[in-house]
N, C-alpha and C. Protein backbone atom coordinates (compact mmCIF):
# COMPACT_ATOMS: atom_id res chain seq x y z
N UNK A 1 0.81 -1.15 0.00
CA UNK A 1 0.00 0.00 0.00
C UNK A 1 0.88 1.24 0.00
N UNK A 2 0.30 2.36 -0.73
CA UNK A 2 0.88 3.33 -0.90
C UNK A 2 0.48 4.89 -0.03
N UNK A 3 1.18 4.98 0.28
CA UNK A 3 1.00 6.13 1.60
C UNK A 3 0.59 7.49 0.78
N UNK A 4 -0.62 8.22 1.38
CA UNK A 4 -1.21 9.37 0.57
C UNK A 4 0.19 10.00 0.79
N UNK A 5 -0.32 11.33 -0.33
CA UNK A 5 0.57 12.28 -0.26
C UNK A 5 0.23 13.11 0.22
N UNK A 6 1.59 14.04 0.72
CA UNK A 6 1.47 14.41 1.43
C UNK A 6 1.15 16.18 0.68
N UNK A 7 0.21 17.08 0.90
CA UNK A 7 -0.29 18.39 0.28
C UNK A 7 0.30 19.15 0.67
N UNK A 8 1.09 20.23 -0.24
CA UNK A 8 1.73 21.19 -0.33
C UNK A 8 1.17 22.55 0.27
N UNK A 9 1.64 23.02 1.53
CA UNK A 9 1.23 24.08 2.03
C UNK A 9 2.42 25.30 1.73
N UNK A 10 1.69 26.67 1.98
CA UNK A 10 2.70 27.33 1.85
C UNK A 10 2.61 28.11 0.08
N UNK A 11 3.59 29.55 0.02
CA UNK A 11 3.91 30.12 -1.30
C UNK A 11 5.17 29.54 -2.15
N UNK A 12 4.95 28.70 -3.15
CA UNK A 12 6.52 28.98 -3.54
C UNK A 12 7.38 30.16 -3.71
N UNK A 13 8.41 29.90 -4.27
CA UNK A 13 9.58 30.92 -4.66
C UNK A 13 8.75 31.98 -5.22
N UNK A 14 8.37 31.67 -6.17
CA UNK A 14 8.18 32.26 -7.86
C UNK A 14 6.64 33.14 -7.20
N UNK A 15 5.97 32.40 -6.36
CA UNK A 15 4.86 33.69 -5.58
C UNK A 15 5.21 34.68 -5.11
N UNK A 16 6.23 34.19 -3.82
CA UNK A 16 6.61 35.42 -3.61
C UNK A 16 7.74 36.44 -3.92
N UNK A 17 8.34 36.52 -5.19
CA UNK A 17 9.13 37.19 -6.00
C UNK A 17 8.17 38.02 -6.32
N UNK A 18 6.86 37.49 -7.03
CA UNK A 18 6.09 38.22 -7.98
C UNK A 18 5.37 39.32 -6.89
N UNK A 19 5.11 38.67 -5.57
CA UNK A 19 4.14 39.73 -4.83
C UNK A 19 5.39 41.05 -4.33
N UNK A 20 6.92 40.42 -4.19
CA UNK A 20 7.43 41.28 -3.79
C UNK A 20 6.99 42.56 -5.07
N UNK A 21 7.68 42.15 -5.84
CA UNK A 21 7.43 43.13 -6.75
C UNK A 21 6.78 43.69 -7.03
N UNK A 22 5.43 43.32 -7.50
CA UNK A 22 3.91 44.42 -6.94
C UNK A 22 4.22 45.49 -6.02
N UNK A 23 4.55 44.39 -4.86
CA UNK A 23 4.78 45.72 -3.65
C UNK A 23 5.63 46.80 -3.76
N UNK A 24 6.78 46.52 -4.64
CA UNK A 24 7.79 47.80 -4.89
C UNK A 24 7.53 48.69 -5.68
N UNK A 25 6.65 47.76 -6.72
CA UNK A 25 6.20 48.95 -7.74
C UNK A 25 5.15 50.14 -7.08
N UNK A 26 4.23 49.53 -6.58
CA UNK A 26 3.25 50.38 -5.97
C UNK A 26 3.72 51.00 -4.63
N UNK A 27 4.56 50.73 -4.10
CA UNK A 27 5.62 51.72 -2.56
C UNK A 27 6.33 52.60 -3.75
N UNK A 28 6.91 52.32 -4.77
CA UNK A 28 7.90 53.34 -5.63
C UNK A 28 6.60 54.58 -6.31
N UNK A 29 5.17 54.09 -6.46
CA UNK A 29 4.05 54.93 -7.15
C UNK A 29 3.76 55.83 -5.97
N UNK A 30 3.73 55.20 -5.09
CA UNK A 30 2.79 55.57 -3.79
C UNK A 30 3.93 56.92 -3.46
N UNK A 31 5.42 56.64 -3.35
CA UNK A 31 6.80 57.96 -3.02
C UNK A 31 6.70 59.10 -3.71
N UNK A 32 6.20 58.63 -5.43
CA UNK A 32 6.70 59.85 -6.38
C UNK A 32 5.45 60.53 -6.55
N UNK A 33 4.61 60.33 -5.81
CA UNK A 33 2.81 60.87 -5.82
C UNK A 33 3.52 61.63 -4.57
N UNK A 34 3.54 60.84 -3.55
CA UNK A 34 3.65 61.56 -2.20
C UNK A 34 4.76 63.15 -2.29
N UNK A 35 5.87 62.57 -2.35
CA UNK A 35 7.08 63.43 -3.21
C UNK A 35 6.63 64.52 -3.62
N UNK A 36 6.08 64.74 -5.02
CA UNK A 36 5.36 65.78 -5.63
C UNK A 36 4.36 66.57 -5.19
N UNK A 37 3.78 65.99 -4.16
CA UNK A 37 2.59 66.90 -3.27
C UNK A 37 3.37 67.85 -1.99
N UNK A 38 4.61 67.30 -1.63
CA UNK A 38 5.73 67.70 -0.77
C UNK A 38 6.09 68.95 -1.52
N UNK A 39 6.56 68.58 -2.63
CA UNK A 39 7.30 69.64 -3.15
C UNK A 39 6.12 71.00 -4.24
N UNK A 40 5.37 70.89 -4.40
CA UNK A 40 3.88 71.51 -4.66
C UNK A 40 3.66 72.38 -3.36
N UNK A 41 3.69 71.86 -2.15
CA UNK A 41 3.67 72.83 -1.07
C UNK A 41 4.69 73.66 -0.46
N UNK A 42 5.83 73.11 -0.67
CA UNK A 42 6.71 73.88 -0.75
C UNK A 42 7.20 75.38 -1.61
N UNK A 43 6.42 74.87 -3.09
CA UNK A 43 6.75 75.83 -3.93
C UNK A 43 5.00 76.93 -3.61
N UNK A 44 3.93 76.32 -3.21
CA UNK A 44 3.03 77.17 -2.70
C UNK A 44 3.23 77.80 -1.76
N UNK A 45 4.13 77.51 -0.60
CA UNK A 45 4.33 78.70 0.37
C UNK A 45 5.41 79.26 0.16
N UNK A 46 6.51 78.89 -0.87
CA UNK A 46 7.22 80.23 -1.35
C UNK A 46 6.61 81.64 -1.96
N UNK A 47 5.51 80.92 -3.38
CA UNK A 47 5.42 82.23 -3.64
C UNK A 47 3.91 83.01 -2.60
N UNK A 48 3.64 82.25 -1.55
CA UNK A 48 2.90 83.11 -0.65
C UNK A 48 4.00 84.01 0.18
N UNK A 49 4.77 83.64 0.48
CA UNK A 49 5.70 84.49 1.02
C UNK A 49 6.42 85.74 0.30
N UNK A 50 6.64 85.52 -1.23
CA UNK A 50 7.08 86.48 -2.36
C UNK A 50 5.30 87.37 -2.13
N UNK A 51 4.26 87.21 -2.45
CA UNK A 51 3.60 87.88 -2.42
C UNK A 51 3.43 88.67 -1.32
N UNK A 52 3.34 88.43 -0.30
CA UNK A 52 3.32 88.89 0.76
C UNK A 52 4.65 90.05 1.17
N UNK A 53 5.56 89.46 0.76
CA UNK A 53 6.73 90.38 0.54
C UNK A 53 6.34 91.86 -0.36
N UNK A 54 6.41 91.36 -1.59
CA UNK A 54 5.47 92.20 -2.64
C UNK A 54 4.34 93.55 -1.87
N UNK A 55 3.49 92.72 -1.61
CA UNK A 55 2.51 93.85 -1.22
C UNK A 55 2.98 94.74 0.26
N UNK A 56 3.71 93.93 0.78
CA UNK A 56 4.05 95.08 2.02
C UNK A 56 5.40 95.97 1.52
N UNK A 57 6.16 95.53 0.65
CA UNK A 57 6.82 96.53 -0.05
C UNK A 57 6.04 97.62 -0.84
N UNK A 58 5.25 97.58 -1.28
CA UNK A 58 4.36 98.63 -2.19
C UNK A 58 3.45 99.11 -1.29
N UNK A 59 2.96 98.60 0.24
CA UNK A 59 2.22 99.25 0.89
C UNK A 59 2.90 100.39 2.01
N UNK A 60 4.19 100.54 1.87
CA UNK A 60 5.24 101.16 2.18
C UNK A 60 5.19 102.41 1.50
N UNK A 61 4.89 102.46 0.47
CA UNK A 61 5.25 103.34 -0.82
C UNK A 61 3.67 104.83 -0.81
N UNK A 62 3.97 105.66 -0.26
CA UNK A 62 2.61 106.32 -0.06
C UNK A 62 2.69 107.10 -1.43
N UNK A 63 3.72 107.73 -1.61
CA UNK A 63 3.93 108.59 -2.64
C UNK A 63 5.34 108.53 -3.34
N UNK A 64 5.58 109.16 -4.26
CA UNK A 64 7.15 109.05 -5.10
C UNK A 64 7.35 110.60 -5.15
N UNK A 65 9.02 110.79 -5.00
CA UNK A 65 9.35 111.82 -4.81
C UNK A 65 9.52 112.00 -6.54
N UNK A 66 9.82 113.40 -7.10
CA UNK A 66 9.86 113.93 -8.01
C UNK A 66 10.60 113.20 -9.08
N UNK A 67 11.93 112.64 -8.30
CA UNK A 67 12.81 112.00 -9.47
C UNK A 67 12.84 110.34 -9.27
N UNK A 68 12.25 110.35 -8.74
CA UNK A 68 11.31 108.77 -8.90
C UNK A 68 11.92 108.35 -7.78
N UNK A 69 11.78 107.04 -8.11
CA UNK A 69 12.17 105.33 -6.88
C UNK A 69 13.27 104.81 -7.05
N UNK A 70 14.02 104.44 -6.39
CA UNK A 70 15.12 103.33 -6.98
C UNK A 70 15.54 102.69 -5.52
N UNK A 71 14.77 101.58 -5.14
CA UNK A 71 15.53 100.99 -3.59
C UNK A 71 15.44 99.39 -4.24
N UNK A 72 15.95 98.83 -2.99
CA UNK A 72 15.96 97.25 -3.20
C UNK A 72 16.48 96.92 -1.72
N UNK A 73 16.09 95.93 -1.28
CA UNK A 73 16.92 95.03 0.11
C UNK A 73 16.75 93.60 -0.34
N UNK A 74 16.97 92.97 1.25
CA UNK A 74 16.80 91.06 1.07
C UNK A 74 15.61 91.24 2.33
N UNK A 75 15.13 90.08 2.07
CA UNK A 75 14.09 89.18 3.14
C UNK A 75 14.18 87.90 2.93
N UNK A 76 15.40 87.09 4.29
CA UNK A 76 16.14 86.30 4.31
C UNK A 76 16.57 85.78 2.61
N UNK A 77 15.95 84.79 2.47
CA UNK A 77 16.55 84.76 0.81
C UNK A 77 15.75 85.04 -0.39
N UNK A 78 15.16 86.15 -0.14
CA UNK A 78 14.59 86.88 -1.00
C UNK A 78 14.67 88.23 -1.67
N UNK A 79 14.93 88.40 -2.66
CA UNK A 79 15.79 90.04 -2.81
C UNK A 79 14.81 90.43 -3.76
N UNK A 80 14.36 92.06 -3.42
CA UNK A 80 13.60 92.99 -3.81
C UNK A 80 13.79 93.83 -4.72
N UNK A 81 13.12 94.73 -5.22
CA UNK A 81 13.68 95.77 -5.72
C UNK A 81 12.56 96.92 -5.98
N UNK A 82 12.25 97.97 -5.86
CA UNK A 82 11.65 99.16 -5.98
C UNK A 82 12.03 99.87 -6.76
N UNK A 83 11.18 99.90 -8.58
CA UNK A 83 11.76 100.83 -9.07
C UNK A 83 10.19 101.73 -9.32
N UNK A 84 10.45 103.34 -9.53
CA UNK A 84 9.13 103.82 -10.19
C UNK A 84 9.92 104.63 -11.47
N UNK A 85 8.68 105.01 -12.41
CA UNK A 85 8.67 105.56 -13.66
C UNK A 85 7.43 106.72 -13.86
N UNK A 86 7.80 107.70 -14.23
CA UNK A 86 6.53 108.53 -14.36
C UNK A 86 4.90 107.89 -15.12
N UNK A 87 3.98 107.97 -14.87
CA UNK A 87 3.04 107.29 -15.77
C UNK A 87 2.39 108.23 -16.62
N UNK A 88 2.76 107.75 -17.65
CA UNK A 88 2.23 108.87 -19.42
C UNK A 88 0.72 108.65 -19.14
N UNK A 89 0.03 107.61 -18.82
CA UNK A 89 -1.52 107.94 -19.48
C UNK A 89 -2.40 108.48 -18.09
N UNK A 90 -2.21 108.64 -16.90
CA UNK A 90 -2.59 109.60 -15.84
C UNK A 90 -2.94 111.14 -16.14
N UNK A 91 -3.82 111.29 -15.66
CA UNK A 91 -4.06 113.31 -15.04
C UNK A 91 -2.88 113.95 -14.53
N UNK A 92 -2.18 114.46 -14.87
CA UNK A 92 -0.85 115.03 -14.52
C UNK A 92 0.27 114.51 -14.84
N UNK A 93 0.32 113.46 -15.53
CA UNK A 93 1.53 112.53 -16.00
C UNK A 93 1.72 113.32 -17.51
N UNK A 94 2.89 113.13 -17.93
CA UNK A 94 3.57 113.63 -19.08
C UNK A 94 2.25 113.57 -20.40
N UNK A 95 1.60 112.42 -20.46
CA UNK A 95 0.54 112.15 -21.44
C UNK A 95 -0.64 112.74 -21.44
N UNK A 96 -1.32 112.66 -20.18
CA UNK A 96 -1.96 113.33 -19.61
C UNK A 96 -2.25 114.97 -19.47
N UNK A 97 -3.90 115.43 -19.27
CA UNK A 97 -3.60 116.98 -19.05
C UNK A 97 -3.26 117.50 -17.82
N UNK A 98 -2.39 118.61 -17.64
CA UNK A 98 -1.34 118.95 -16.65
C UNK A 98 -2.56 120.08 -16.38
N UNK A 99 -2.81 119.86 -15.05
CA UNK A 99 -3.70 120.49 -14.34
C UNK A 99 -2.78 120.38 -12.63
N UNK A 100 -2.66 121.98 -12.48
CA UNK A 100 -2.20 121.80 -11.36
C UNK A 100 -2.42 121.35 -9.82
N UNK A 101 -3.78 121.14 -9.46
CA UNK A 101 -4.29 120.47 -8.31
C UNK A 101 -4.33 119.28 -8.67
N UNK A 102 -4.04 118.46 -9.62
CA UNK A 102 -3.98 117.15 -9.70
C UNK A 102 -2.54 116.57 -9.73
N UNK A 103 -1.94 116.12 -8.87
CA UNK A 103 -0.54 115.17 -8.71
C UNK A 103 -0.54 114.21 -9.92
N UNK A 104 1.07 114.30 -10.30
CA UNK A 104 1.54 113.50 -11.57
C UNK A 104 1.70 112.18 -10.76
N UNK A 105 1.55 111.27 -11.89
CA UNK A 105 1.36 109.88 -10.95
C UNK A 105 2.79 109.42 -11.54
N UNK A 106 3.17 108.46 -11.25
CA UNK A 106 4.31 107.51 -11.08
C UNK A 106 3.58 105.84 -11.14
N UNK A 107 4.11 104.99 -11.76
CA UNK A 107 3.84 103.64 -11.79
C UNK A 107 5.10 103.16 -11.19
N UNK A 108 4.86 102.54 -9.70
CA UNK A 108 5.67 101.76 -9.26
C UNK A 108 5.58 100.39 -9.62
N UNK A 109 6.84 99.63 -9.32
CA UNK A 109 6.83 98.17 -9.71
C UNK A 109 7.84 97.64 -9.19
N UNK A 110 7.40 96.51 -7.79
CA UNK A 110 8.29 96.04 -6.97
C UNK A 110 8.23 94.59 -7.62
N UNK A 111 9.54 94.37 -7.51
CA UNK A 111 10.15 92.96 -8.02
C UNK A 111 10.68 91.86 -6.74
N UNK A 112 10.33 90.75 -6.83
CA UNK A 112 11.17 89.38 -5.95
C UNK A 112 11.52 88.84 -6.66
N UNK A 113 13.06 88.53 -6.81
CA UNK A 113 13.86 87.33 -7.11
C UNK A 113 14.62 86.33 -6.02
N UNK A 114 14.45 84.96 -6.30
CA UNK A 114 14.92 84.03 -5.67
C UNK A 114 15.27 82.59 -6.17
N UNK A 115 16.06 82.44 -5.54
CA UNK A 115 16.17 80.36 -6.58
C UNK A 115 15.40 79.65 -5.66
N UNK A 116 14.90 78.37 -7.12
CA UNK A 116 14.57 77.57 -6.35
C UNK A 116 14.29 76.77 -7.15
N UNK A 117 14.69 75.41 -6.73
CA UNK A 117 15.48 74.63 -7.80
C UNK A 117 16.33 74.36 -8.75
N UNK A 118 17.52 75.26 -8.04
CA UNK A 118 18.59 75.60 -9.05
C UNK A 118 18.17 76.34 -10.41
N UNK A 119 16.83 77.44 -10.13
CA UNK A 119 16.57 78.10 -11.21
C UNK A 119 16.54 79.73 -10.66
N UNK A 120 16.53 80.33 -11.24
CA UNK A 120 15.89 82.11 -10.21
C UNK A 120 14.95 82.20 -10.48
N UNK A 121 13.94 82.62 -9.61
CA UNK A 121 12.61 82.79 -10.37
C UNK A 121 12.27 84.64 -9.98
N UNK A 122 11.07 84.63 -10.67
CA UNK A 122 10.94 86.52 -10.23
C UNK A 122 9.20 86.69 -10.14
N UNK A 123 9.10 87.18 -9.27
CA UNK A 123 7.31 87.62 -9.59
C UNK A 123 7.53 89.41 -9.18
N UNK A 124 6.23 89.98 -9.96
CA UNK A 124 6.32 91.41 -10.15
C UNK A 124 5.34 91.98 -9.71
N UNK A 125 4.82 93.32 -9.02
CA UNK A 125 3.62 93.67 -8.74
C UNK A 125 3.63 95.06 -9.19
N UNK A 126 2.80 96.15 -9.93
CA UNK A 126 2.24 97.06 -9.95
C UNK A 126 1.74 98.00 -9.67
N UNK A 127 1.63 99.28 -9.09
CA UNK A 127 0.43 99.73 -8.56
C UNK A 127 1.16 101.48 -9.36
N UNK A 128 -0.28 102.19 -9.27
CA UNK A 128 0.21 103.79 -9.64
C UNK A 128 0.06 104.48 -7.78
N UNK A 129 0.59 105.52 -7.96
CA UNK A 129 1.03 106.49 -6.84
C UNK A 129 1.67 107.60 -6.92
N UNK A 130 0.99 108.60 -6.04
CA UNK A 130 0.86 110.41 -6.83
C UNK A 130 2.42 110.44 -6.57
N UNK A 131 3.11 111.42 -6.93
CA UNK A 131 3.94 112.19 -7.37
C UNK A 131 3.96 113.39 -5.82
N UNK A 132 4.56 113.21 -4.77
CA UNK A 132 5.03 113.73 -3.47
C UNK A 132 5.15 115.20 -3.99
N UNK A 133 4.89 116.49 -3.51
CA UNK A 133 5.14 117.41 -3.47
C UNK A 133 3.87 118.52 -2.90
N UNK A 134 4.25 119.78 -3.01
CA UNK A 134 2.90 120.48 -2.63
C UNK A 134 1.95 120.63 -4.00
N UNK A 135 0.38 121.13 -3.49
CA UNK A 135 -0.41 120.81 -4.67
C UNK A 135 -1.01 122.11 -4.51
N UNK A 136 -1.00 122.82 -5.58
CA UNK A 136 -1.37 124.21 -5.87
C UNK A 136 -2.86 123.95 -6.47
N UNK A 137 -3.70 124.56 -5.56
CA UNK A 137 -5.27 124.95 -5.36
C UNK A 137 -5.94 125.77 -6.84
N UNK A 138 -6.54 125.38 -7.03
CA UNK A 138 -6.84 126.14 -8.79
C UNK A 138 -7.51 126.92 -8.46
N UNK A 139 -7.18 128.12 -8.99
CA UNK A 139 -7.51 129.69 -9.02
C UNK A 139 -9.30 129.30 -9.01
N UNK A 140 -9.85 130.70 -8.29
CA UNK A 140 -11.19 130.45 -8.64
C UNK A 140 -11.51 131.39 -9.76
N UNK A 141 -12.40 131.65 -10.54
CA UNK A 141 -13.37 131.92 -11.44
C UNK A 141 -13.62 133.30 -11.07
């Protein structure tokens, strides 16, 4: 008489090679998803911080003296710059009609540059703002 056999319990080799691998592929999917959402927030609270920089530099700025703007500093590793230019299409600007109770405007435009990722990057902001001096009252009639 012949003795049953005996049933194979257990994964072979060749199972668990294949499950390892699944698993690496999808731990290696699961890093470069994760990874990229890391670095997405990172680059979102940089340029909240450039903006923020930005607008409190230009909220600084009440008026421009006659021969314009020219400043710049750092905020830790962030470097600024303040330049203004007279603005041609304004009420009192060069383009504009020159009426003396109305202040010549100036277009300021503060700049941030910074690296990041071994690249520089720059964002820019805008705004107009009168022309600093005294303002002569128009004759009456």
């Amino acid at each position: 008489m012949t003795a049953p056999r005996a049933v194979q319990r257990g994964f072979s080799l060749l199972e668990i090679l294949v499950a390892f691998a699944i698993l690496a592929l999808s731990l290696g999917a699961l890093y470069r998803a994760t990874g990229g959402a890391v670095r997405n927030v990172s680059h979102i609270e940089t340029q909240q911080r450039v903006l923020a920089l930005l607008q409190s530099v230009l909220a600084g700025v009440d008026g421009v003296p006659e021969h314009g703007l020219a400043e710049q500093g750092e905020a830790r590793d962030l470097h600024w710059s303040l330049r203004s230019s007279p603005y041609a299409g304004g009420a009192g600007g060069a383009g504009g009609a020159s009426t003396p109770s109305v202040p010549a405007l100036h277009e300021v435009q503060a700049t941030v540059t910074w690296n990041e990722d071994g690249r520089e990057r720059q964002m820019q902001l805008a705004t107009l703002r009168p022309q600093l001096g005294p303002i002569t009252p128009r004759p009456q009639p």
